[in-house]
C-alpha atoms as a PDB file:
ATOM      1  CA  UNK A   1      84.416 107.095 105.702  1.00  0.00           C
ATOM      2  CA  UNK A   2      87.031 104.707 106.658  1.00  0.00           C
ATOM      3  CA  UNK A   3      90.616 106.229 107.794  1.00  0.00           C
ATOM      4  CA  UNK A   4      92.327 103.652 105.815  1.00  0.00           C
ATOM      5  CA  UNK A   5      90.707 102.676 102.510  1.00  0.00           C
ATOM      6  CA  UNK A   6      90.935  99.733 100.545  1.00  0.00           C
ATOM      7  CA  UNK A   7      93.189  99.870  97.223  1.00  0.00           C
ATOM      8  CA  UNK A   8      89.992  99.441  95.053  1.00  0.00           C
ATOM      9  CA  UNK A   9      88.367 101.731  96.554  1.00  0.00           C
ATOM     10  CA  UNK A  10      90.924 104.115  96.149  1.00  0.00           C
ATOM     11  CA  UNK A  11      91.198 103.851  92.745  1.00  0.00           C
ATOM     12  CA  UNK A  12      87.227 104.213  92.159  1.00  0.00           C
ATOM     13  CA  UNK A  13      87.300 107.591  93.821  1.00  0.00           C
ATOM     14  CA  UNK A  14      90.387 108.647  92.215  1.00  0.00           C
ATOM     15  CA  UNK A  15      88.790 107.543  88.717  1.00  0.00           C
ATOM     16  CA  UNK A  16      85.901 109.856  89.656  1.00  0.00           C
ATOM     17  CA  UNK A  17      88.132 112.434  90.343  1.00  0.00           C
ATOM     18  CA  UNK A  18      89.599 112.480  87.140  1.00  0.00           C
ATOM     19  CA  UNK A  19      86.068 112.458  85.694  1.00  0.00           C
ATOM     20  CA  UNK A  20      85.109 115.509  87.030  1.00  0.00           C
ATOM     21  CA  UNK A  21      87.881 118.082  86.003  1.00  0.00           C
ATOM     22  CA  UNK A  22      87.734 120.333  82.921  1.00  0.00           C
ATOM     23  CA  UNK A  23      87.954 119.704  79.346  1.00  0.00           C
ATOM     24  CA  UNK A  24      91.872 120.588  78.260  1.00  0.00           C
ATOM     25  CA  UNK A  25      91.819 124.502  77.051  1.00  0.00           C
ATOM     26  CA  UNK A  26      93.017 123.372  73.360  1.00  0.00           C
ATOM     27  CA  UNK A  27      89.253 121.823  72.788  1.00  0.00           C
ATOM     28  CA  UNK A  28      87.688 125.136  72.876  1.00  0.00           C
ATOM     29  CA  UNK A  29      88.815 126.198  69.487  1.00  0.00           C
ATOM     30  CA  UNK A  30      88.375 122.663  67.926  1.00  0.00           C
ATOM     31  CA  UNK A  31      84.463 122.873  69.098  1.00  0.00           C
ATOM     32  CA  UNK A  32      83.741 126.384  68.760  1.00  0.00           C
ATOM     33  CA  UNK A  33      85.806 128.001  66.352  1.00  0.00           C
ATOM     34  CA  UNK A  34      89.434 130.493  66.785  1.00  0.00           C
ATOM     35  CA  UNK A  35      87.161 133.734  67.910  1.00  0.00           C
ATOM     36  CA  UNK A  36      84.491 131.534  70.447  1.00  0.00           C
ATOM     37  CA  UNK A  37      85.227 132.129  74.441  1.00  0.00           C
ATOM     38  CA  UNK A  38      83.496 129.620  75.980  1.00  0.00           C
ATOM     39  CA  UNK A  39      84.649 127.799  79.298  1.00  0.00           C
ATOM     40  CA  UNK A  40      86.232 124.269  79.255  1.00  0.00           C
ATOM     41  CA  UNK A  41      84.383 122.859  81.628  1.00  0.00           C
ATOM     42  CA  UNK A  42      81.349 123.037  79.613  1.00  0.00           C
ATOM     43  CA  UNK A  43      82.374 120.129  77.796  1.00  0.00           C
ATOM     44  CA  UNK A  44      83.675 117.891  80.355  1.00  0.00           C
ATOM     45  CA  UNK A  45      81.465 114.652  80.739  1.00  0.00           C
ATOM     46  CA  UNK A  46      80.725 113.756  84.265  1.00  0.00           C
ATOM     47  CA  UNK A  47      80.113 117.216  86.235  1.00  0.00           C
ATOM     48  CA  UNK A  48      80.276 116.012  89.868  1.00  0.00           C
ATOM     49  CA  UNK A  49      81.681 117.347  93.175  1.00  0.00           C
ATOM     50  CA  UNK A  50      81.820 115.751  96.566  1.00  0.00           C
ATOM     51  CA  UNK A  51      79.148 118.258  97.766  1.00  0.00           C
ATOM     52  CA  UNK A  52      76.641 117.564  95.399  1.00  0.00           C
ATOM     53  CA  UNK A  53      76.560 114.061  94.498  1.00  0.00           C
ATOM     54  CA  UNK A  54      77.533 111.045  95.526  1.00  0.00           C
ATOM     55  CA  UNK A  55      79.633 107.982  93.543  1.00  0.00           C
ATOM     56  CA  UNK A  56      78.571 104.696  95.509  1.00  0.00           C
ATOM     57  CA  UNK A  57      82.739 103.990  95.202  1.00  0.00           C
END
């Protein structure tokens, strides 16, 4: 990649970024119920990682 990127492009990859993080902790109880441990990334939209897959930003 490019040592300087363009300001779009930039923002693409940081939107994808955002994607990819967990669910906030207070939806756990909302989904599952008080007593339910369950991670909070299990309910977070877009799983991706730089590794894995790629975002065509």
């Amino acid at each position: 990649m490019a040592r300087f990127k363009p300001k779009g492009k930039k923002n693409r990859l940081v939107k994808k970024g955002k994607q990819s993080r967990w669910a906030p902790f207070w939806t756990v109880p909302k989904i599952y119920g008080k007593g339910k441990k369950v991670h909070p990334g299990r309910h977070t939209k877009t799983k991706r990682s730089w590794r894995r897959s790629n975002t065509d930003a």
